[in-house]
PDB file of N, CA and C in Angstrom:
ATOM      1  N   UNK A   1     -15.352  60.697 -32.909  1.00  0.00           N
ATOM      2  CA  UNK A   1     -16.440  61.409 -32.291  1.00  0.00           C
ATOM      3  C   UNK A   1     -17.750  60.650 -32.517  1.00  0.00           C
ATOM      4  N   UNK A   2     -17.998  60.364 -31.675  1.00  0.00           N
ATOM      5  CA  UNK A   2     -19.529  59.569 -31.952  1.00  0.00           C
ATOM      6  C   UNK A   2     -21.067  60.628 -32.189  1.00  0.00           C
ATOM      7  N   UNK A   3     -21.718  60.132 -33.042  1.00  0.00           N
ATOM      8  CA  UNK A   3     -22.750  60.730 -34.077  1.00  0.00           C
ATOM      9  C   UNK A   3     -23.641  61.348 -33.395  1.00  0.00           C
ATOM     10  N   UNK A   4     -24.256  62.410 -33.512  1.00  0.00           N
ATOM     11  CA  UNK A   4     -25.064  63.419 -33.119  1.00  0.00           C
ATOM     12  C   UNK A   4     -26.500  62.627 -32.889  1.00  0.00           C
ATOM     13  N   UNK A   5     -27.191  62.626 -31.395  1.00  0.00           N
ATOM     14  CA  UNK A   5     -28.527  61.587 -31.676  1.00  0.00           C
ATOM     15  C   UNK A   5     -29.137  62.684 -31.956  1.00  0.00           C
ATOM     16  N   UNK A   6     -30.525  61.812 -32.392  1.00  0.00           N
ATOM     17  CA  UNK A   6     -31.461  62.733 -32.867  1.00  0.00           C
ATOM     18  C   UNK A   6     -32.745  63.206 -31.967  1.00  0.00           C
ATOM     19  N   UNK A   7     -33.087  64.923 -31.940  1.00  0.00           N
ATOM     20  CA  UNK A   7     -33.399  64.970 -30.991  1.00  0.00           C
ATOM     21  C   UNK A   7     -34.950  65.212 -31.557  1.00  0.00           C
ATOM     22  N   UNK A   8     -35.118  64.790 -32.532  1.00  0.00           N
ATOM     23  CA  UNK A   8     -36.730  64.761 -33.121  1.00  0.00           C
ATOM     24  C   UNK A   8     -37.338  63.626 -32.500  1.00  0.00           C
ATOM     25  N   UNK A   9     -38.482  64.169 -31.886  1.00  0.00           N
ATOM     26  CA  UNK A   9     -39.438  63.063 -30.871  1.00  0.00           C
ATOM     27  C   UNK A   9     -40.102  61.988 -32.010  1.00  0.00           C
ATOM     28  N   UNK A  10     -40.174  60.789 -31.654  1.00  0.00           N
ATOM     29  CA  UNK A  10     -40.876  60.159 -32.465  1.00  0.00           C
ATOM     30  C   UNK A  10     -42.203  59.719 -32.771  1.00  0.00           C
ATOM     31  N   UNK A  11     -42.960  59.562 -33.811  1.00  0.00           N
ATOM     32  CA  UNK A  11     -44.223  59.918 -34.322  1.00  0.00           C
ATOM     33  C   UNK A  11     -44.750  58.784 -33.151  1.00  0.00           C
ATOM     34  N   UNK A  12     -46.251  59.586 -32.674  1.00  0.00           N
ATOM     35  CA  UNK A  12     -47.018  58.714 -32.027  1.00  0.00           C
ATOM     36  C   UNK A  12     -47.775  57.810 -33.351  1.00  0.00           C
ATOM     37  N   UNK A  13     -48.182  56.507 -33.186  1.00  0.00           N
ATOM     38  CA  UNK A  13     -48.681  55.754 -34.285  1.00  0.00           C
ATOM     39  C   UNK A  13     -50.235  56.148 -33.778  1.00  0.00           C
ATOM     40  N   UNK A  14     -50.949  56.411 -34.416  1.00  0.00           N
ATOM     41  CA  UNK A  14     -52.286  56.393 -34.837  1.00  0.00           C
ATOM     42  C   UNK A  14     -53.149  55.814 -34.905  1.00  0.00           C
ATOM     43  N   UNK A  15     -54.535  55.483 -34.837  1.00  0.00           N
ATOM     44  CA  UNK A  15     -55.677  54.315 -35.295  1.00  0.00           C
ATOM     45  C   UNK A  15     -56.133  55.426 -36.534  1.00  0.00           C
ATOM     46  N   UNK A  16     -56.397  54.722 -37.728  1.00  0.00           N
ATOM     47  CA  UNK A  16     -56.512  55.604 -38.831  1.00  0.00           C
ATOM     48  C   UNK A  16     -58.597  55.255 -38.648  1.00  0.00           C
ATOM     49  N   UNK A  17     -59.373  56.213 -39.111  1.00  0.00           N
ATOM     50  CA  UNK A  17     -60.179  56.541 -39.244  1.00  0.00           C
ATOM     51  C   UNK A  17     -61.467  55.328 -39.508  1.00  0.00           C
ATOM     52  N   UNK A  18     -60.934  55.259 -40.601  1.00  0.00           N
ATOM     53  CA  UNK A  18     -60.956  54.270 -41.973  1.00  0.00           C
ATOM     54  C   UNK A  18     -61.548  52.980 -41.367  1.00  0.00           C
ATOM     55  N   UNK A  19     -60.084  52.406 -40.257  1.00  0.00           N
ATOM     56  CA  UNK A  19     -60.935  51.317 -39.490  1.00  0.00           C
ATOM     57  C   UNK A  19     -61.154  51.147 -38.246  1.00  0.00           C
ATOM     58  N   UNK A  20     -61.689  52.335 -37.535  1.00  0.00           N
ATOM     59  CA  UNK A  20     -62.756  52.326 -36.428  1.00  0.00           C
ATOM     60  C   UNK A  20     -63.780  52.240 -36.888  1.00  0.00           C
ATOM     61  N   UNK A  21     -64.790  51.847 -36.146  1.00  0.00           N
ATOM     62  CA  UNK A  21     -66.322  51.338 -36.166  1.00  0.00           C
ATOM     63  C   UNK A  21     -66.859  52.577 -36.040  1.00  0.00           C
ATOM     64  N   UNK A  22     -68.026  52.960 -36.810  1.00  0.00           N
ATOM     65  CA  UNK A  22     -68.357  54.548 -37.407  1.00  0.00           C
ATOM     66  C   UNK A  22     -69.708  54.362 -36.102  1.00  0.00           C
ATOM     67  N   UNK A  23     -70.123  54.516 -35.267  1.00  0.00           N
ATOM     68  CA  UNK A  23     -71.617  54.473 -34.958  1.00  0.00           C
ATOM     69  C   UNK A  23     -72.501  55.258 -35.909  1.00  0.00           C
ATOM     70  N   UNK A  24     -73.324  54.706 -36.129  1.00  0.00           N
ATOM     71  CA  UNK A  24     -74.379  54.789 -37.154  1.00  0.00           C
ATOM     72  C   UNK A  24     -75.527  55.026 -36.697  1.00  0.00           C
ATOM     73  N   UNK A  25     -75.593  55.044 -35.204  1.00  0.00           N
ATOM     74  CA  UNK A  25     -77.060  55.077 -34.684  1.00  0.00           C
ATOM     75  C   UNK A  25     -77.519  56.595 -33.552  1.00  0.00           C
ATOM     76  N   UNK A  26     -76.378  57.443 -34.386  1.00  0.00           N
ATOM     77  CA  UNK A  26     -76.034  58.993 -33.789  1.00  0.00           C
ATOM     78  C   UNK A  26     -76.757  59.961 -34.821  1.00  0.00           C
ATOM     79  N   UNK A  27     -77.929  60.937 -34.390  1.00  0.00           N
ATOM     80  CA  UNK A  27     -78.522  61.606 -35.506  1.00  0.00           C
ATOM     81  C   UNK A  27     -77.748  62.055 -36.393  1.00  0.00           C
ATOM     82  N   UNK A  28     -77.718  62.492 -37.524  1.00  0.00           N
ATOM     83  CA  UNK A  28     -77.336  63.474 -38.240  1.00  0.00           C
ATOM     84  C   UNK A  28     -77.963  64.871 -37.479  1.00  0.00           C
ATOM     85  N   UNK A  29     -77.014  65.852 -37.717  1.00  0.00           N
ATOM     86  CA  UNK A  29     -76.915  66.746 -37.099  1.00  0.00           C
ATOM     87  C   UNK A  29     -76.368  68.061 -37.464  1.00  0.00           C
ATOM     88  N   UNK A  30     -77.596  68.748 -38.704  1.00  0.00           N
ATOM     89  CA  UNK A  30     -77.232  69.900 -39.509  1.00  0.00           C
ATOM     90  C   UNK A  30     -76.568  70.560 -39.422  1.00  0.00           C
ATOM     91  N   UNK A  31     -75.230  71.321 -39.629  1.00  0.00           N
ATOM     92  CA  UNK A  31     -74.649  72.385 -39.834  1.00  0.00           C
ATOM     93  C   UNK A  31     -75.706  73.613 -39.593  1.00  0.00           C
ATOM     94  N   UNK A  32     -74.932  74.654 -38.933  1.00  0.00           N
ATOM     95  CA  UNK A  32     -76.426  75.824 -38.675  1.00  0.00           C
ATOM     96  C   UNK A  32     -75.728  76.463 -40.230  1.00  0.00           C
ATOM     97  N   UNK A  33     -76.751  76.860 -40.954  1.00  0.00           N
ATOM     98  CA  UNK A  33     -76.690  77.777 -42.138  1.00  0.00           C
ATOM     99  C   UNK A  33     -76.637  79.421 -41.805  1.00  0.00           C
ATOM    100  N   UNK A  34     -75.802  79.998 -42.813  1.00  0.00           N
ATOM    101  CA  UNK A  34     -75.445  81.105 -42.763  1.00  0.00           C
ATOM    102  C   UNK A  34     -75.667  82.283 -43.916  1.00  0.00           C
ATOM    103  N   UNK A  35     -76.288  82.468 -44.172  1.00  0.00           N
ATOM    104  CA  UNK A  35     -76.693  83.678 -45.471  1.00  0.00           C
ATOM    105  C   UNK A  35     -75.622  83.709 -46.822  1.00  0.00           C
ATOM    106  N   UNK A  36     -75.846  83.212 -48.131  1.00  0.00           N
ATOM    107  CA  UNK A  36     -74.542  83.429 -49.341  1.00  0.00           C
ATOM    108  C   UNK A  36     -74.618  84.748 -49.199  1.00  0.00           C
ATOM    109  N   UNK A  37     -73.132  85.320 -49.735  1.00  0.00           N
ATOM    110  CA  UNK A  37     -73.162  86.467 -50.190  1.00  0.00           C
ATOM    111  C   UNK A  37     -74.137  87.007 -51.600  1.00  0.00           C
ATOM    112  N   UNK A  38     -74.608  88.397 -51.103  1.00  0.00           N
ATOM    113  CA  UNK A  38     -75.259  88.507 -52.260  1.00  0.00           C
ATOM    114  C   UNK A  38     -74.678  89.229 -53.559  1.00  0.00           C
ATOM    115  N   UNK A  39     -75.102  89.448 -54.263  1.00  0.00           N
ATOM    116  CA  UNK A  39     -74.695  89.907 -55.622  1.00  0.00           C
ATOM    117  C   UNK A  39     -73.944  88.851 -56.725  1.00  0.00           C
ATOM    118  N   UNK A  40     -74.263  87.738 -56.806  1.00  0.00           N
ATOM    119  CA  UNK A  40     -73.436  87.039 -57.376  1.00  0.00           C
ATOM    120  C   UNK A  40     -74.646  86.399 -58.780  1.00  0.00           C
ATOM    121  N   UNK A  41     -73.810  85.819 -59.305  1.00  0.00           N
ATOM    122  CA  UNK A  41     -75.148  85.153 -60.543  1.00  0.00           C
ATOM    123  C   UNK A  41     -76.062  83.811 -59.947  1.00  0.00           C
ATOM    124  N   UNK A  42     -76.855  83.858 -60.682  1.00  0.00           N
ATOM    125  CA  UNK A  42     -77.737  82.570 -60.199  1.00  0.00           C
ATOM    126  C   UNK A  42     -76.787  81.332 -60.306  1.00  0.00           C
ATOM    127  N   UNK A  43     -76.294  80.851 -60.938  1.00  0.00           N
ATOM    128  CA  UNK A  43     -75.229  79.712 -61.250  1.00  0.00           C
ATOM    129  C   UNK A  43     -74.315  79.682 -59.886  1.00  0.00           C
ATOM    130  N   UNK A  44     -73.969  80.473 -59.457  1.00  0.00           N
ATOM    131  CA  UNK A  44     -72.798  80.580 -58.700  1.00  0.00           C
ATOM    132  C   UNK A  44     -73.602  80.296 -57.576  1.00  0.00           C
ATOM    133  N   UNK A  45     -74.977  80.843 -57.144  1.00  0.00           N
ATOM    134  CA  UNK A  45     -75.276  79.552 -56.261  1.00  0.00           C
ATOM    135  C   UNK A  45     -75.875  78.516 -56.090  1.00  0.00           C
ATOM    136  N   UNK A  46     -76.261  78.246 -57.244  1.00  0.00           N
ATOM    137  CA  UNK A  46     -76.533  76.727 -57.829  1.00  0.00           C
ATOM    138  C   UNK A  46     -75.444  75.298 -57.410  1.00  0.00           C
ATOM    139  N   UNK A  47     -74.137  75.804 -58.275  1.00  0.00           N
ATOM    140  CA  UNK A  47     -73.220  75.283 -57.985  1.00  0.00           C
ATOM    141  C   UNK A  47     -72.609  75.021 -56.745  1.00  0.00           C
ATOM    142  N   UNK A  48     -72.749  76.358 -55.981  1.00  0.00           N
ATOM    143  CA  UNK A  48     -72.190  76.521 -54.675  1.00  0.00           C
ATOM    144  C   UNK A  48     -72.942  75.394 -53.742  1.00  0.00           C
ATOM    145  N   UNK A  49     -74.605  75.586 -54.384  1.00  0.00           N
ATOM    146  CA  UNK A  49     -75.242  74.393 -53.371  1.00  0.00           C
ATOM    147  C   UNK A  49     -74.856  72.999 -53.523  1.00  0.00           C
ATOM    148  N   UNK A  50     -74.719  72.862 -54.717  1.00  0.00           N
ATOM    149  CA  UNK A  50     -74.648  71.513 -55.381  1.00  0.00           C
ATOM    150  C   UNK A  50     -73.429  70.920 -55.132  1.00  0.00           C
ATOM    151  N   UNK A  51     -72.217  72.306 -54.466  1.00  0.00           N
ATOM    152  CA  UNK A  51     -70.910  71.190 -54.090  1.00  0.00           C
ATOM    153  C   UNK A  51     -71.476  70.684 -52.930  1.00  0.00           C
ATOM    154  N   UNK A  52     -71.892  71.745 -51.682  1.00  0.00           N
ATOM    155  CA  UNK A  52     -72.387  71.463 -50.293  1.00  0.00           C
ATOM    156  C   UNK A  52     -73.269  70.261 -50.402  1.00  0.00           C
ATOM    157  N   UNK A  53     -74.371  70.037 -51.194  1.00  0.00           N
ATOM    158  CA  UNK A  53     -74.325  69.207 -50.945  1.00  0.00           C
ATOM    159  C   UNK A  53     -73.926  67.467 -51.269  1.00  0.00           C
ATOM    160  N   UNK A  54     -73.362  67.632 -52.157  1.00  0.00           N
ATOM    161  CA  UNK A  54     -72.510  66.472 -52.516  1.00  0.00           C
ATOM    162  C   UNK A  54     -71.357  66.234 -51.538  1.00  0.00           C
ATOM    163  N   UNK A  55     -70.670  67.014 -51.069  1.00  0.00           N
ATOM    164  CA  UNK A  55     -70.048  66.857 -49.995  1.00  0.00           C
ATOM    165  C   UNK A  55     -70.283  66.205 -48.829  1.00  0.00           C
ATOM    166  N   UNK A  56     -71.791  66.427 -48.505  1.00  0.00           N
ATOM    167  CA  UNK A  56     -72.581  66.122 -47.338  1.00  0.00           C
ATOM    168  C   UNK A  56     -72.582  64.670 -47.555  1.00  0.00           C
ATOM    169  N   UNK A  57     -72.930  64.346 -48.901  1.00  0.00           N
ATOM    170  CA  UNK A  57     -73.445  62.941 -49.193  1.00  0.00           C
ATOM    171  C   UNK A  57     -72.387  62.291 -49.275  1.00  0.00           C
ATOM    172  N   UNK A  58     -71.270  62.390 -49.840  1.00  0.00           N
ATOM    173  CA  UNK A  58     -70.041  62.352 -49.935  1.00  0.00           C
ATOM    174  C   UNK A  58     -69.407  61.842 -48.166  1.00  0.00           C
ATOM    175  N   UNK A  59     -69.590  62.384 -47.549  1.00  0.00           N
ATOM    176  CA  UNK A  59     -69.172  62.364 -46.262  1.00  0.00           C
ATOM    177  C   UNK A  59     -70.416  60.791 -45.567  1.00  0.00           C
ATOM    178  N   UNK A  60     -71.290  61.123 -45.567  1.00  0.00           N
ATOM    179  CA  UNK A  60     -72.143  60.137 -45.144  1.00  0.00           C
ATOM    180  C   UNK A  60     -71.940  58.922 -45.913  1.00  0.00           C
ATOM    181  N   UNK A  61     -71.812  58.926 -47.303  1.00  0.00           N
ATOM    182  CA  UNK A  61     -71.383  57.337 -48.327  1.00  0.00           C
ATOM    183  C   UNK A  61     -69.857  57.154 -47.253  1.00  0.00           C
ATOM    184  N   UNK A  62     -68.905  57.853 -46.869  1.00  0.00           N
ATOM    185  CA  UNK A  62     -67.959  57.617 -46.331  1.00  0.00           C
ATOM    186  C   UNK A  62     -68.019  56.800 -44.956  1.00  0.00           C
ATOM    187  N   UNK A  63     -69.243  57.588 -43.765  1.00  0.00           N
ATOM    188  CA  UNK A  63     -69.433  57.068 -42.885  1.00  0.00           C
ATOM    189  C   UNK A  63     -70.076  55.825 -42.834  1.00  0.00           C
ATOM    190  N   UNK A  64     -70.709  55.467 -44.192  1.00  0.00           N
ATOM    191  CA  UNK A  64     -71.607  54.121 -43.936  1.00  0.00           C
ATOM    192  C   UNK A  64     -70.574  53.038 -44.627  1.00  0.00           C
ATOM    193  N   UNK A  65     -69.633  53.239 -45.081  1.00  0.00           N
ATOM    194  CA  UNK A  65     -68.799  52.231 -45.512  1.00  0.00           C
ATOM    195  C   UNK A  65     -68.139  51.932 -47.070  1.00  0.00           C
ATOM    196  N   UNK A  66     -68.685  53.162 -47.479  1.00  0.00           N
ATOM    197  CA  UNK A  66     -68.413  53.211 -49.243  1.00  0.00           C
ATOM    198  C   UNK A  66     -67.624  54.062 -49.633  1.00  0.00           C
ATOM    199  N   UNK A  67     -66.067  53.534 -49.753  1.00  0.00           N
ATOM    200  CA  UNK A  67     -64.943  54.532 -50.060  1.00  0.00           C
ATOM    201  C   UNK A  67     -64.808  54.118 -51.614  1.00  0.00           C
ATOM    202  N   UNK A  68     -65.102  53.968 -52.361  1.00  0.00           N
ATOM    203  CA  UNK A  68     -64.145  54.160 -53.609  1.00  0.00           C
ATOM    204  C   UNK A  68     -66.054  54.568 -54.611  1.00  0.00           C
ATOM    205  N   UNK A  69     -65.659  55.333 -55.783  1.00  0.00           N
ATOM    206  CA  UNK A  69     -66.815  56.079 -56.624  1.00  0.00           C
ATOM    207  C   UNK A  69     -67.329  54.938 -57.505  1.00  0.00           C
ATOM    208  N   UNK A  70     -67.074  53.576 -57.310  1.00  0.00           N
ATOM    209  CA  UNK A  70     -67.228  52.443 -57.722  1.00  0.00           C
ATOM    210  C   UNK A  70     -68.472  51.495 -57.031  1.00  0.00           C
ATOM    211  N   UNK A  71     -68.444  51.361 -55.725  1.00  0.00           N
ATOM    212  CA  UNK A  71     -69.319  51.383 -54.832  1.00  0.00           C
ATOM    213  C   UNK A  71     -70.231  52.005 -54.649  1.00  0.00           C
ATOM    214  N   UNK A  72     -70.684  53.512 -55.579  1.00  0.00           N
ATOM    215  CA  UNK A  72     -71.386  54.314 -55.272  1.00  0.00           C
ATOM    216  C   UNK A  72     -71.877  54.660 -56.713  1.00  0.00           C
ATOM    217  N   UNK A  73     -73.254  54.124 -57.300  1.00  0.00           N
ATOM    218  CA  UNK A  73     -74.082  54.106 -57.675  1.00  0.00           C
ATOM    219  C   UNK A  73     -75.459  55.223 -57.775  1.00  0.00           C
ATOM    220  N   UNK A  74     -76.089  55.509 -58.717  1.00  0.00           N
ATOM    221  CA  UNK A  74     -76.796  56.923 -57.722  1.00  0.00           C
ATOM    222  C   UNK A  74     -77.999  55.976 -57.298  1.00  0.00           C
ATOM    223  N   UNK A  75     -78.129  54.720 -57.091  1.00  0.00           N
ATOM    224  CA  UNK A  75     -79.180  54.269 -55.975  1.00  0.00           C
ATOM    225  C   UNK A  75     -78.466  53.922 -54.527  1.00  0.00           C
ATOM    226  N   UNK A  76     -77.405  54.249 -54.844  1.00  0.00           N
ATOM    227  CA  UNK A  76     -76.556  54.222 -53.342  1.00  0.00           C
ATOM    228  C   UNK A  76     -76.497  55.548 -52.354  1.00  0.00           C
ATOM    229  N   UNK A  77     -76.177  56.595 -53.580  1.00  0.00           N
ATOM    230  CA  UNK A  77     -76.107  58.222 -53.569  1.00  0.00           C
ATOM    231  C   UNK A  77     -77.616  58.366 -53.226  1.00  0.00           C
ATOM    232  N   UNK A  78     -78.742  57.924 -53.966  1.00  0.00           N
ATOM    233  CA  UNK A  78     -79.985  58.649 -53.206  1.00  0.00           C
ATOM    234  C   UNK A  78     -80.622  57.813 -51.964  1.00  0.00           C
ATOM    235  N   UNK A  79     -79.993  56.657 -51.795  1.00  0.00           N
ATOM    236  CA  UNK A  79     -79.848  55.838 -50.090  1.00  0.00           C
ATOM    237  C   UNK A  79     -79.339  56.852 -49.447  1.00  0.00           C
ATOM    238  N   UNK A  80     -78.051  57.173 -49.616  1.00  0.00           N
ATOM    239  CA  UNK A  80     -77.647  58.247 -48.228  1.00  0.00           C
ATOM    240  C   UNK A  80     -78.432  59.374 -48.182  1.00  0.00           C
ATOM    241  N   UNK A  81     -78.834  59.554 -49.246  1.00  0.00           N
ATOM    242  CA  UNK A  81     -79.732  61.391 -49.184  1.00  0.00           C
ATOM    243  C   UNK A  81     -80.811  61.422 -48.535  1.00  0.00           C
ATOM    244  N   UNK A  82     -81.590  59.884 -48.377  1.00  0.00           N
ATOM    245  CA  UNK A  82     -83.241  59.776 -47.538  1.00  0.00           C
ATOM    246  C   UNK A  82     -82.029  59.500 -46.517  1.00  0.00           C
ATOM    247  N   UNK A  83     -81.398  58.627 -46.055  1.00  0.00           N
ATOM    248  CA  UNK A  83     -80.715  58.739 -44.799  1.00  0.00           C
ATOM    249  C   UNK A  83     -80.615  60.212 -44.247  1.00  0.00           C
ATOM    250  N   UNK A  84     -79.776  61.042 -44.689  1.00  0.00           N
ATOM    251  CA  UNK A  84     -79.352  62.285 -43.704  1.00  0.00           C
ATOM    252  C   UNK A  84     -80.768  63.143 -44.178  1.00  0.00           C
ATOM    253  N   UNK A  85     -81.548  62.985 -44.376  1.00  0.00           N
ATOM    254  CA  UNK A  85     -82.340  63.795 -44.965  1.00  0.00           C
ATOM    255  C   UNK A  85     -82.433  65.004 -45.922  1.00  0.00           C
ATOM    256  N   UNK A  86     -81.784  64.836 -47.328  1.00  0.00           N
ATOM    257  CA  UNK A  86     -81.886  65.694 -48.276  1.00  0.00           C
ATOM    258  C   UNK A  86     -82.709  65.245 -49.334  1.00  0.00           C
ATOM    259  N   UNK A  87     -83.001  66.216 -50.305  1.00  0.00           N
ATOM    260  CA  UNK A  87     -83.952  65.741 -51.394  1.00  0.00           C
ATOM    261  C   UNK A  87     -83.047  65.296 -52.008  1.00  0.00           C
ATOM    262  N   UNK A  88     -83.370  64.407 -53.315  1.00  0.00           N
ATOM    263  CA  UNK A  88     -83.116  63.368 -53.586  1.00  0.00           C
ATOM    264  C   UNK A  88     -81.900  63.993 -54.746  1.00  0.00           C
ATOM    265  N   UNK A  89     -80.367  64.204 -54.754  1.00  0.00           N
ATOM    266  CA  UNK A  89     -79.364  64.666 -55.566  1.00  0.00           C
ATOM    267  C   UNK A  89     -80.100  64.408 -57.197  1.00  0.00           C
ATOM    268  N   UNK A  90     -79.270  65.143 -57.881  1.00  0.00           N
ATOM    269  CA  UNK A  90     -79.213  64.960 -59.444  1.00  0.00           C
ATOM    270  C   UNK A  90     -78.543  64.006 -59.942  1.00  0.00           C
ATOM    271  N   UNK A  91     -78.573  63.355 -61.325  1.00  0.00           N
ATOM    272  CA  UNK A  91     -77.527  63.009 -61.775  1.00  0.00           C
ATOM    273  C   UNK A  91     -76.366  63.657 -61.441  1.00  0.00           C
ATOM    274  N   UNK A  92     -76.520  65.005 -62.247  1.00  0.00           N
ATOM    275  CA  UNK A  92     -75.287  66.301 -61.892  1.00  0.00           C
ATOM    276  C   UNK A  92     -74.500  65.732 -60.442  1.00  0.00           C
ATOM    277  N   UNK A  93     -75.288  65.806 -59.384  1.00  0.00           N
ATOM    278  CA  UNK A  93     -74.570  66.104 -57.921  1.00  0.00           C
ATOM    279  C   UNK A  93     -74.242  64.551 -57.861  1.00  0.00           C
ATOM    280  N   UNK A  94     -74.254  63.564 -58.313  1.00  0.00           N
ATOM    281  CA  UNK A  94     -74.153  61.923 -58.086  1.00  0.00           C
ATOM    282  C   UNK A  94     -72.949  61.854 -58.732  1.00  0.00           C
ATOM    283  N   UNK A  95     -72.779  62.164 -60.073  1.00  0.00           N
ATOM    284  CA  UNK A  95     -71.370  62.547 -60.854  1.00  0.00           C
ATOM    285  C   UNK A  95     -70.660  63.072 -59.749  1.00  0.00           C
ATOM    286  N   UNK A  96     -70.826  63.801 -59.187  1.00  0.00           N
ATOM    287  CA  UNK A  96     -70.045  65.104 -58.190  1.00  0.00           C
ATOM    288  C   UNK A  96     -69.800  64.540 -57.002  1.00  0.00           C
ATOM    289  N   UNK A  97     -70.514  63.719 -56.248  1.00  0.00           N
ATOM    290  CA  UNK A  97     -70.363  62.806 -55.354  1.00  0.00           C
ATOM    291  C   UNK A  97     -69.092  61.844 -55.494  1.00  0.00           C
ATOM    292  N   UNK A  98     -69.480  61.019 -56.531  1.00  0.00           N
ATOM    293  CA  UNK A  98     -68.105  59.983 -56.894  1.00  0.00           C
ATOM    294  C   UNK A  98     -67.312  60.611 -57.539  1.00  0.00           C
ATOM    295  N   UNK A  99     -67.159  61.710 -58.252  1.00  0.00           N
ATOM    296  CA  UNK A  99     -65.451  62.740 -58.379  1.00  0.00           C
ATOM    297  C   UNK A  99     -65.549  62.598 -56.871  1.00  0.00           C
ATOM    298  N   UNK A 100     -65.577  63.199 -55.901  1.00  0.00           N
ATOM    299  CA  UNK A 100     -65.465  63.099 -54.495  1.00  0.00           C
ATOM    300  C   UNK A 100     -64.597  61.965 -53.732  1.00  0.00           C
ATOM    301  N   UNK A 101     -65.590  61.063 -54.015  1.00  0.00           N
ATOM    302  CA  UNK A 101     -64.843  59.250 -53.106  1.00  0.00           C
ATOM    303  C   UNK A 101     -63.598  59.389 -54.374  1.00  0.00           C
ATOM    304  N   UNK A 102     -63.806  59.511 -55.698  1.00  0.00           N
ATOM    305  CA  UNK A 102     -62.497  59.172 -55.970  1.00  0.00           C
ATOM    306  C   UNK A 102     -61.567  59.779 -55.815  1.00  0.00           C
ATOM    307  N   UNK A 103     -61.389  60.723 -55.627  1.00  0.00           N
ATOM    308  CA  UNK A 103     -60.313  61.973 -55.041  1.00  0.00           C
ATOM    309  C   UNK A 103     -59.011  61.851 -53.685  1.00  0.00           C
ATOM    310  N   UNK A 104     -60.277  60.601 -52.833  1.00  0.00           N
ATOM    311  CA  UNK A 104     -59.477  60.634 -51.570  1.00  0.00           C
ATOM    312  C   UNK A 104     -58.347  59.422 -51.378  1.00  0.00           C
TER     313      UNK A 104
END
């Protein structure tokens, strides 16, 4: 009896992210903000801000070409922050940034 083919379609191949050409000359372009919940402690949205925005920066060190937390310096980290326009991260959120790149 000859072998059962297989009827799983096969994977389309991909261009991975990573190495397409990022345009760089496209505004940044805020997220609309939405109200925290209230009742919570001051810390909780301290923190809460401080992931958002490390994330942000995090994402932009990504788009300009700096994947590993090695590459990313906090005079690199407060380069992207006058780039997209945020005030200038903490130590704290620069630590938090490169946990970030190194993660991925």
């Amino acid at each position: 009896m000859p072998a059962a083919a297989s009827t799983r379609p096969k994977a389309r191949s991909t261009q991975s992210t990573a190495k397409r050409p990022v345009p760089l000359d496209r505004p940044y372009v805020p997220v609309q903000k939405r109200p925290l919940p209230a009742g919570r402690p001051r810390e909780w949205y301290i923190d809460h801000n401080r992931r958002l925005k490390a994330m942000r920066l995090a994402i932009a060190l990504l788009d300009l070409g700096f994947h590993t937390a090695r590459q990313a310096p906090d005079e690199v980290v407060h380069m992207a922050a006058q780039l997209i326009g945020v005030h200038p991260p903490s130590p704290a959120t620069c630590r938090m940034v490169r946990a970030l790149l190194q993660t991925r």
